[in-house]
N, C-alpha and C. Protein backbone atom coordinates (compact mmCIF):
# COMPACT_ATOMS: atom_id res chain seq x y z
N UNK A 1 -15.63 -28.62 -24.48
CA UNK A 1 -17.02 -28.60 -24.05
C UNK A 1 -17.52 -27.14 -24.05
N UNK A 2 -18.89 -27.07 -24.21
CA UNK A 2 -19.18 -25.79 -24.74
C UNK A 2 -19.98 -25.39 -23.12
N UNK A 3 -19.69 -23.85 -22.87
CA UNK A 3 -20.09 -23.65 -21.69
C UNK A 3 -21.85 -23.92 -21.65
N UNK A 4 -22.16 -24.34 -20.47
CA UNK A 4 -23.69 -24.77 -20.67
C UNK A 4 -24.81 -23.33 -21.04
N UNK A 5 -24.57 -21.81 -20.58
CA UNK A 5 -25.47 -21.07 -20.94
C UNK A 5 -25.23 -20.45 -22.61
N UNK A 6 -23.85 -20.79 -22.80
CA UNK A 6 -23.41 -20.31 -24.07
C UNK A 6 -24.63 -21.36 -25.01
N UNK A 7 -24.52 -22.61 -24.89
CA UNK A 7 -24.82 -23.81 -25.28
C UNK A 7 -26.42 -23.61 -25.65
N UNK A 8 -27.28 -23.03 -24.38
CA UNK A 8 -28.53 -22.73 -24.47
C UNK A 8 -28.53 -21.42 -25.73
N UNK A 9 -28.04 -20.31 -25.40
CA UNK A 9 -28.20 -18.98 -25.77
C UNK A 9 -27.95 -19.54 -27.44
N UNK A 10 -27.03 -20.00 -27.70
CA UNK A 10 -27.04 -20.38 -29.65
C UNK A 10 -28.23 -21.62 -29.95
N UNK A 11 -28.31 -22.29 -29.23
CA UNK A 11 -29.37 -23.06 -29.75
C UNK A 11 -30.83 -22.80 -29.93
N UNK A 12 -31.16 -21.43 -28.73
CA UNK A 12 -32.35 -20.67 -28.95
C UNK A 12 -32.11 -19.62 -30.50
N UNK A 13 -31.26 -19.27 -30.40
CA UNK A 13 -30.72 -18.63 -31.62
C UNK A 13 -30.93 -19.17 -33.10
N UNK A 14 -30.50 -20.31 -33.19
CA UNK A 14 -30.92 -21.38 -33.78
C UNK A 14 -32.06 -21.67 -34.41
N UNK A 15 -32.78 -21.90 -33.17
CA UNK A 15 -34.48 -22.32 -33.49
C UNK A 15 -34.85 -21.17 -34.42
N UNK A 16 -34.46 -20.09 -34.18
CA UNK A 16 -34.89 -18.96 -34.83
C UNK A 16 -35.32 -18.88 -36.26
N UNK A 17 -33.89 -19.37 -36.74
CA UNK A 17 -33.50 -19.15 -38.47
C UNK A 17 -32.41 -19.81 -38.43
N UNK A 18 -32.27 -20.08 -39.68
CA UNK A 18 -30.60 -20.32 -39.96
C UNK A 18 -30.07 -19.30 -39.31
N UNK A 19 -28.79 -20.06 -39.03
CA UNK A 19 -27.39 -18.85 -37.50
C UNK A 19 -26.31 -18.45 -38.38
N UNK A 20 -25.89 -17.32 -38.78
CA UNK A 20 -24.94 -17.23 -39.43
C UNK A 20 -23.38 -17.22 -38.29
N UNK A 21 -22.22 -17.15 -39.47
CA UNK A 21 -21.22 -16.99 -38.67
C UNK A 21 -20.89 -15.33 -37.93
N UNK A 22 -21.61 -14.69 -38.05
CA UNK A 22 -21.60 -13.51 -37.42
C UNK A 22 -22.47 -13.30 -36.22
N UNK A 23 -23.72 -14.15 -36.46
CA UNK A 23 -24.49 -14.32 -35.10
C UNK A 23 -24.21 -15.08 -33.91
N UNK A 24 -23.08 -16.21 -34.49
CA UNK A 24 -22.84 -17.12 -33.34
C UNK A 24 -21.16 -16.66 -32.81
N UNK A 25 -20.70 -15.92 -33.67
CA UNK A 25 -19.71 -14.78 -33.05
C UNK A 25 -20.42 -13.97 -32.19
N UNK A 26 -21.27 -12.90 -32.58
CA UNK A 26 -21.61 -11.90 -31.54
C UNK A 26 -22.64 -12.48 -30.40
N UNK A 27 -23.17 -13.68 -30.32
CA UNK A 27 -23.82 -14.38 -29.02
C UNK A 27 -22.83 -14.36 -28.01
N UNK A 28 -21.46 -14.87 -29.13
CA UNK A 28 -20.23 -15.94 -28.23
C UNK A 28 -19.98 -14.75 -27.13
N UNK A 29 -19.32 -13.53 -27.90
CA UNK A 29 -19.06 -12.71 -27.23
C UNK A 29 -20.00 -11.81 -26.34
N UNK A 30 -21.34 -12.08 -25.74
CA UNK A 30 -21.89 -11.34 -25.48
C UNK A 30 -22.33 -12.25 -24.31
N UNK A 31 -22.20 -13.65 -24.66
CA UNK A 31 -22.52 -14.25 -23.48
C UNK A 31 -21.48 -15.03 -22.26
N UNK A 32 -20.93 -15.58 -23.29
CA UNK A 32 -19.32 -16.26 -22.95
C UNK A 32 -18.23 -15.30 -23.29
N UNK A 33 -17.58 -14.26 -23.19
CA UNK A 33 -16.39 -13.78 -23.86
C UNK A 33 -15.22 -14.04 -23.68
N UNK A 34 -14.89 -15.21 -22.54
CA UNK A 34 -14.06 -15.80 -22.44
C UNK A 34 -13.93 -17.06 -23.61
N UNK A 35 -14.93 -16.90 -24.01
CA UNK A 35 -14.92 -17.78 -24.76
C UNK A 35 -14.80 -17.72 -26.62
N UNK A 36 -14.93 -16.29 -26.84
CA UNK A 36 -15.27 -15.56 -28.09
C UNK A 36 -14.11 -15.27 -28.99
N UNK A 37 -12.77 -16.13 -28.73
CA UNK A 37 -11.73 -15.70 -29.63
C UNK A 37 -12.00 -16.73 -31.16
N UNK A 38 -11.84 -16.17 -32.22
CA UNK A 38 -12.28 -16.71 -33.20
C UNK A 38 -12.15 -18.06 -33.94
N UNK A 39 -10.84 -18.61 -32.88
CA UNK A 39 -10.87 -20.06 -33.21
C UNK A 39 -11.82 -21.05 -32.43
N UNK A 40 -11.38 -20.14 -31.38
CA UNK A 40 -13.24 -21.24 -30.34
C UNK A 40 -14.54 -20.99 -30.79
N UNK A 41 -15.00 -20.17 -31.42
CA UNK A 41 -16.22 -20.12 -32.08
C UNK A 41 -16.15 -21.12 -33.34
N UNK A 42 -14.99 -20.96 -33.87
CA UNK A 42 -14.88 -22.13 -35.01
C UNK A 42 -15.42 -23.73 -34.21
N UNK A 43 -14.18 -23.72 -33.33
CA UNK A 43 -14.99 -25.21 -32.39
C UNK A 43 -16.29 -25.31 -31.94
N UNK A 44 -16.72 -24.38 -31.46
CA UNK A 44 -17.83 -24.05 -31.37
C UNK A 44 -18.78 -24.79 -31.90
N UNK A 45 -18.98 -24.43 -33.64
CA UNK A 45 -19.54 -24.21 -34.52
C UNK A 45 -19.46 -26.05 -35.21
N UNK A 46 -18.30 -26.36 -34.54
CA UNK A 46 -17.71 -27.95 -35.04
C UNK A 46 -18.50 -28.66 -33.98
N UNK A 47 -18.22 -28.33 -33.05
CA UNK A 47 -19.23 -29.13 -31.49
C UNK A 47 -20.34 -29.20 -32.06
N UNK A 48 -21.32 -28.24 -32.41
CA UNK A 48 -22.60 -28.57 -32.35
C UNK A 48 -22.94 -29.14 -33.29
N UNK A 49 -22.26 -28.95 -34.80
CA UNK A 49 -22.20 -30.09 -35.76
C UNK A 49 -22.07 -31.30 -35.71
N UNK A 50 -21.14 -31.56 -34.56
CA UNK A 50 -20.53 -33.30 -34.15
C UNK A 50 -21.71 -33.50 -33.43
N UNK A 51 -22.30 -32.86 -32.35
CA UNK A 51 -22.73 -33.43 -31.46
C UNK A 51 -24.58 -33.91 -31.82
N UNK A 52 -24.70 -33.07 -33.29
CA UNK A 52 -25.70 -33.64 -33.94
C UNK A 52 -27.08 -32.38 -33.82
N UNK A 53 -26.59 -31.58 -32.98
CA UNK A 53 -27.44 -30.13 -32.95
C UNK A 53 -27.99 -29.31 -33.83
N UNK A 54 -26.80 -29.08 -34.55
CA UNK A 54 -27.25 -27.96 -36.23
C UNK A 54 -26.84 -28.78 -37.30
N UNK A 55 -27.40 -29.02 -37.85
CA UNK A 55 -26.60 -29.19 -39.54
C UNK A 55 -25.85 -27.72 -40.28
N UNK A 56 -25.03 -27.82 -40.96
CA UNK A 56 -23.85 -26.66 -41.64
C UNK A 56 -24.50 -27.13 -42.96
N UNK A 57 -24.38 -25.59 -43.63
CA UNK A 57 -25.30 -25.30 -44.99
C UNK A 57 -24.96 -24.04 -45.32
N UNK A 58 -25.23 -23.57 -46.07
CA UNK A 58 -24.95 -22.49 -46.81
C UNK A 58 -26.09 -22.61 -48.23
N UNK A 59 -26.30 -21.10 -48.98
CA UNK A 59 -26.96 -20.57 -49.62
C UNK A 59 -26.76 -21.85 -51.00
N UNK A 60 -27.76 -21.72 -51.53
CA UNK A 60 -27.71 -22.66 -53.15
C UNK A 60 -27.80 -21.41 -53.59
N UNK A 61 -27.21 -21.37 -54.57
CA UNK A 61 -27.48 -20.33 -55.93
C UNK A 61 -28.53 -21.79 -57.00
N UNK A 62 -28.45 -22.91 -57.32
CA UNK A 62 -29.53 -23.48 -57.68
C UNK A 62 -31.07 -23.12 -57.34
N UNK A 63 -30.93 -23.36 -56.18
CA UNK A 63 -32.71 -23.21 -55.51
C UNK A 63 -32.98 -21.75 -54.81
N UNK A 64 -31.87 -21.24 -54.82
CA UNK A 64 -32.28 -19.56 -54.11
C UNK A 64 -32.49 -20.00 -52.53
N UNK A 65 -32.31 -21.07 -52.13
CA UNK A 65 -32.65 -20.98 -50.44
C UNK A 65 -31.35 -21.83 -49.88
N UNK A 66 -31.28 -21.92 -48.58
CA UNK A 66 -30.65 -22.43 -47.65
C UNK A 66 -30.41 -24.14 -47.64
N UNK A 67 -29.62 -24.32 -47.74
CA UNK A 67 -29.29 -25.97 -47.64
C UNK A 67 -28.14 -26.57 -46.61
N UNK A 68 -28.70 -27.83 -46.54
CA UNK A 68 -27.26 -28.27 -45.57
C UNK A 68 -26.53 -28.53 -46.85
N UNK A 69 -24.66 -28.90 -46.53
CA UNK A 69 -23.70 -29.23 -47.08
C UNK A 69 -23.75 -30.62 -47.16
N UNK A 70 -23.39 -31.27 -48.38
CA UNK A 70 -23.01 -32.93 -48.11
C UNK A 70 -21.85 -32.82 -48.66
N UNK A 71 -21.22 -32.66 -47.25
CA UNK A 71 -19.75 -32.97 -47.23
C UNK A 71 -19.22 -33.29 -46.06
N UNK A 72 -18.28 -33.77 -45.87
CA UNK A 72 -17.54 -34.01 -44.48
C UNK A 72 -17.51 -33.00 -43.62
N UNK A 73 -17.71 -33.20 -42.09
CA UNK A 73 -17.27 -31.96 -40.97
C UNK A 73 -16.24 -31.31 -41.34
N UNK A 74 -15.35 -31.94 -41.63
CA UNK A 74 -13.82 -31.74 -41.81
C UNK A 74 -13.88 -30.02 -43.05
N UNK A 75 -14.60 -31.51 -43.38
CA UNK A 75 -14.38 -29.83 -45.37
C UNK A 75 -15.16 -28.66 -44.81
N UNK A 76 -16.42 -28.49 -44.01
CA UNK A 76 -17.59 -28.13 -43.74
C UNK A 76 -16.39 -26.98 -42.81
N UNK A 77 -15.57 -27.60 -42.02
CA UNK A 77 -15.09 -26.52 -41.16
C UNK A 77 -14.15 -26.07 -42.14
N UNK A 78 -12.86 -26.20 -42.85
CA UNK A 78 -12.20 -25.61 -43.75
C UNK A 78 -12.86 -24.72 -44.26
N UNK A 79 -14.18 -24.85 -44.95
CA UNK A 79 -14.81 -23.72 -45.56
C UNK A 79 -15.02 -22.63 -44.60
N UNK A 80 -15.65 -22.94 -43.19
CA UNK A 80 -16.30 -21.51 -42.60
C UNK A 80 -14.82 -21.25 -42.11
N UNK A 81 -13.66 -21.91 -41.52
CA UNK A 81 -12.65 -21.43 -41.27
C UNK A 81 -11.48 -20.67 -42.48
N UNK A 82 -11.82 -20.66 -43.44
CA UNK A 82 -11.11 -20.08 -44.75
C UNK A 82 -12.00 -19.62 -45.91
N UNK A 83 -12.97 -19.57 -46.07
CA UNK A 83 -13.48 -18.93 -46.94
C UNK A 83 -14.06 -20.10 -47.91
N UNK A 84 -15.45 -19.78 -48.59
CA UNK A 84 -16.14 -20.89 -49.64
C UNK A 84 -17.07 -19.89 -50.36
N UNK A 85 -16.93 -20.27 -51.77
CA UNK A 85 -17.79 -19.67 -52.49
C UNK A 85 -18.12 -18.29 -52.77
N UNK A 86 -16.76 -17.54 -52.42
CA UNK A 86 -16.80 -16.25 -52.69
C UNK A 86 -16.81 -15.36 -51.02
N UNK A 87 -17.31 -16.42 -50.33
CA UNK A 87 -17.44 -15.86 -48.79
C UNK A 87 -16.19 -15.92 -47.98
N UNK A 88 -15.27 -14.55 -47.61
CA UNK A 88 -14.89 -15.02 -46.05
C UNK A 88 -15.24 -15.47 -45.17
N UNK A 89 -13.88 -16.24 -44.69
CA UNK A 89 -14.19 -17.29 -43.43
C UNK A 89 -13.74 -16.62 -42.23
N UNK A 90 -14.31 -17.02 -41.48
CA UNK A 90 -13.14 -16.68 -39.72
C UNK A 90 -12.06 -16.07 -40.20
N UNK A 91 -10.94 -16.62 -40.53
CA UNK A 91 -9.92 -16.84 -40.41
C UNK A 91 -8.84 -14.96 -41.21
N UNK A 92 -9.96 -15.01 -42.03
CA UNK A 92 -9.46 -14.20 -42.61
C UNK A 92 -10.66 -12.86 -42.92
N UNK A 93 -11.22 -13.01 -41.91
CA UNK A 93 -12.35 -11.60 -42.01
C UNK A 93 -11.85 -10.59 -40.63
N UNK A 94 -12.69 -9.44 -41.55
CA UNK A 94 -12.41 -8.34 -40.85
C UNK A 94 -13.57 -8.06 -39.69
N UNK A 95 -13.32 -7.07 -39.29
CA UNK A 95 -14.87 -6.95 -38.18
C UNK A 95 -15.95 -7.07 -38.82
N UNK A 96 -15.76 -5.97 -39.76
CA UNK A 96 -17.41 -5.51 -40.30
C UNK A 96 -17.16 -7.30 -41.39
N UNK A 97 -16.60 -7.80 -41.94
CA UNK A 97 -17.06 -8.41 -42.63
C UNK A 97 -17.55 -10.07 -41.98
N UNK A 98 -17.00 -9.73 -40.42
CA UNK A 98 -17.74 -11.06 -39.91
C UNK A 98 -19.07 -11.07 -39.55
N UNK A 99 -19.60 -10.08 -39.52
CA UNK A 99 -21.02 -9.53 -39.49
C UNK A 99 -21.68 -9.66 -40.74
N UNK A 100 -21.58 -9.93 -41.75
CA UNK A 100 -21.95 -10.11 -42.60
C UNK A 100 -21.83 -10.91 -44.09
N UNK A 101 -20.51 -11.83 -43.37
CA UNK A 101 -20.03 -13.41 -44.04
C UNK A 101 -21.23 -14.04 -44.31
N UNK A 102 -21.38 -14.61 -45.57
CA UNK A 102 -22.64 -15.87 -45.83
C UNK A 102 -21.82 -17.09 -45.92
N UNK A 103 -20.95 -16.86 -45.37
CA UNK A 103 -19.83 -18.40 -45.46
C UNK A 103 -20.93 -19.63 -45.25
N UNK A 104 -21.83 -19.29 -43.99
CA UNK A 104 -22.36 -20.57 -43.90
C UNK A 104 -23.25 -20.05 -42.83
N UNK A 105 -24.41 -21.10 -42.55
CA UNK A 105 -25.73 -21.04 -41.88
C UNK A 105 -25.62 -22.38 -41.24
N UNK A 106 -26.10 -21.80 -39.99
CA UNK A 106 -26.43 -23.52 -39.46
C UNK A 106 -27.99 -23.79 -39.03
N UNK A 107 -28.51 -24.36 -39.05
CA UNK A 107 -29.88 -24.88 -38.86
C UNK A 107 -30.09 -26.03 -37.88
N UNK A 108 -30.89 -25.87 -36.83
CA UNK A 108 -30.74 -26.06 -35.53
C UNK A 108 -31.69 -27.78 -36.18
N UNK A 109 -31.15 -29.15 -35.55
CA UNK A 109 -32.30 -30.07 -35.89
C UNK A 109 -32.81 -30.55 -34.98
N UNK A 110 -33.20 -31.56 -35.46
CA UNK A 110 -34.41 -31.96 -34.27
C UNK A 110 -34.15 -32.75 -33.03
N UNK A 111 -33.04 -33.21 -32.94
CA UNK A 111 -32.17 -32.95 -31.36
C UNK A 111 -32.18 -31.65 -31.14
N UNK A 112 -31.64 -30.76 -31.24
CA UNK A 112 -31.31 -29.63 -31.04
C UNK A 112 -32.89 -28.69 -30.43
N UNK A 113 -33.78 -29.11 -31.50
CA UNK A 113 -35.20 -29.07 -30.86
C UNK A 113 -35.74 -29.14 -29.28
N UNK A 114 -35.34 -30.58 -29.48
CA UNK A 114 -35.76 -31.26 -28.26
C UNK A 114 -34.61 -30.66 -27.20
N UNK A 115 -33.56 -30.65 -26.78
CA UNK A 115 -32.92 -29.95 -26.04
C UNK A 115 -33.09 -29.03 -25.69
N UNK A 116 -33.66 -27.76 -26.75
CA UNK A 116 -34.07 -26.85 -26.58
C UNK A 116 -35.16 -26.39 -25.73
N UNK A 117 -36.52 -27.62 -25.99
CA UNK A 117 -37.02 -27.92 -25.10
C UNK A 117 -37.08 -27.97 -23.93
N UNK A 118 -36.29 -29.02 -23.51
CA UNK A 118 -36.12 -29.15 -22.43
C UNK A 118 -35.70 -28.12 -21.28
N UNK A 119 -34.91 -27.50 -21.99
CA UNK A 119 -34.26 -26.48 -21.27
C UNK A 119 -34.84 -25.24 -21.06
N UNK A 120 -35.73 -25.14 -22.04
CA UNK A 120 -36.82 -23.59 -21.53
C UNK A 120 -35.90 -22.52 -22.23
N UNK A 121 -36.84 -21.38 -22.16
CA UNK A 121 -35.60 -19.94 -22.42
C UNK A 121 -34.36 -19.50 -22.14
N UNK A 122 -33.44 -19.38 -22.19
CA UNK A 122 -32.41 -19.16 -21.88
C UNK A 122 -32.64 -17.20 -21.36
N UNK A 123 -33.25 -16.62 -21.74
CA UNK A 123 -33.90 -15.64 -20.97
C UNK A 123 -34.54 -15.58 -19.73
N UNK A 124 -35.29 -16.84 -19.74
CA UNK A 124 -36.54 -16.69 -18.25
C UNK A 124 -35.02 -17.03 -17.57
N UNK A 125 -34.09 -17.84 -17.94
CA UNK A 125 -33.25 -18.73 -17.09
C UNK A 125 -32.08 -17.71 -16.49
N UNK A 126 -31.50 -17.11 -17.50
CA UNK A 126 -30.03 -16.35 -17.36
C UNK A 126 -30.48 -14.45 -17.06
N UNK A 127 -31.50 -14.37 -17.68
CA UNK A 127 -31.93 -13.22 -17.92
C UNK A 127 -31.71 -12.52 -19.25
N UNK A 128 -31.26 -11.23 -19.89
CA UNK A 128 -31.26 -11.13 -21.09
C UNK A 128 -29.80 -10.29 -21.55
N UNK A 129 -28.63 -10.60 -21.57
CA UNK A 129 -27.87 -10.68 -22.14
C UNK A 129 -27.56 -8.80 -22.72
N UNK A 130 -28.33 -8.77 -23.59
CA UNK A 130 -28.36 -7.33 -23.98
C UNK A 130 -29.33 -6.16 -23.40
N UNK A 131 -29.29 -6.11 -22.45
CA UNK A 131 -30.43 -5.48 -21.17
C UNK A 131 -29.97 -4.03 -21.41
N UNK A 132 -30.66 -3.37 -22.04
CA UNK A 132 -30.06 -1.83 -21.63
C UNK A 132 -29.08 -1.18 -22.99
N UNK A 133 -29.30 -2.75 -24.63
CA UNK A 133 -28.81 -2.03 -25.35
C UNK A 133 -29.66 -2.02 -26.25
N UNK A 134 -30.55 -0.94 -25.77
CA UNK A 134 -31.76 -0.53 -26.51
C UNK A 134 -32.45 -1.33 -27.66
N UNK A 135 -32.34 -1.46 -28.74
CA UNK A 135 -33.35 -2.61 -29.95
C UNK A 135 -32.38 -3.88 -29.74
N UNK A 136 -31.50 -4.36 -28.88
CA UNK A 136 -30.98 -5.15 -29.00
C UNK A 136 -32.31 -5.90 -28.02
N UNK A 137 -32.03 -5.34 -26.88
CA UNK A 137 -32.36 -6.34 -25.87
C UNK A 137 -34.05 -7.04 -25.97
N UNK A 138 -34.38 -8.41 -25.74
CA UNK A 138 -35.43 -8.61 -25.35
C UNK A 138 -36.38 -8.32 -24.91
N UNK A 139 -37.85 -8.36 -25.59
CA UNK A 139 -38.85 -7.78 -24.75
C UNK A 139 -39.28 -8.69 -23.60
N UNK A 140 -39.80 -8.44 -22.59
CA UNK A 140 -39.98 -9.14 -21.20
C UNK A 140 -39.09 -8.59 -20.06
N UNK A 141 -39.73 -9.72 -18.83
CA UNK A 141 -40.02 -9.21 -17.36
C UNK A 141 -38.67 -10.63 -17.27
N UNK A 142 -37.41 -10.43 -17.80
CA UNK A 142 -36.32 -11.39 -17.16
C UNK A 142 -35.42 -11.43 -16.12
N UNK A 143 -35.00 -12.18 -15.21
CA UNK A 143 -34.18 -11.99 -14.22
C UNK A 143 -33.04 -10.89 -14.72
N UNK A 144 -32.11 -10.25 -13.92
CA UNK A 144 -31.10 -9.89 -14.15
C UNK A 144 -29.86 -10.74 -14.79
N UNK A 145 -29.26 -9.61 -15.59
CA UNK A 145 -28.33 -10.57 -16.42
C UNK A 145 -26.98 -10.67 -15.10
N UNK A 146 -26.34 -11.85 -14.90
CA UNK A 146 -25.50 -11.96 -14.59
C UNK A 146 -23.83 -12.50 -15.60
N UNK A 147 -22.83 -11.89 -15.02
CA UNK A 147 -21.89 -11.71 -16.71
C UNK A 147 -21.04 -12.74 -15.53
């Protein structure tokens, strides 16, 4: 089970843009870091797939844009956990190159929407996570971050 503010903080993430595997690494660790060792972000990344939140996709070289995968969870995680299409995976990346893996994108749907919803900012709620690391952190008037 995915911790509940971790849960908020990637799904706002989400809404954003497609999430790469480097963004939902450096959330993991910034919000949960008990939680941020690189096989639990893999689960992670499998949870919110199962649970019907993001769809898993990666780049077309056909259409030049972002697509989901039609393939099984199963294959879907093999790839971001080992590498697809020229991209390192988890499993076998380095720092700098998990920051900048195109292994795969996830795209938040329309459950994931609505949850999102419901739940409001994960800023107004938790406060802001990166408070004090200068272009990182959020603009606004948020509670204090508690770690």
């Amino acid at each position: 089970m995915i911790e509940k503010r971790l849960e908020h903080f990637l799904l706002y993430e989400l809404d954003d843009d497609w999430t790469s595997l480097g963004q939902f690494v450096g959330v993991t660790r910034r919000v949960s870091p008990a939680q941020s060792s690189l096989d639990r972000v893999g689960e992670i990344i499998e949870e919110f797939a199962r649970c019907g939140l993001m769809t898993i996709g990666g780049w077309s070289t056909e259409t030049g844009t972002w697509e989901p995968w039609n393939v099984p969870l199963s294959e879907a995680m093999d790839r971001i956990a080992n590498g697809y299409d020229g991209e390192v995976g988890y499993r076998n990346a380095t720092e700098r190159q998990l920051g900048s893996t195109e292994v795969f994108r996830g795209e938040i749907t329309a459950e994931g929407r609505t949850l999102l919803a419901e739940l409001g900012s994960p800023y107004e709620k938790y406060g802001d996570p990166w408070a004090g690391e200068g272009m990182l952190a959020a603009e606004g008037d948020f509670p204090p971050w508690q770690q």
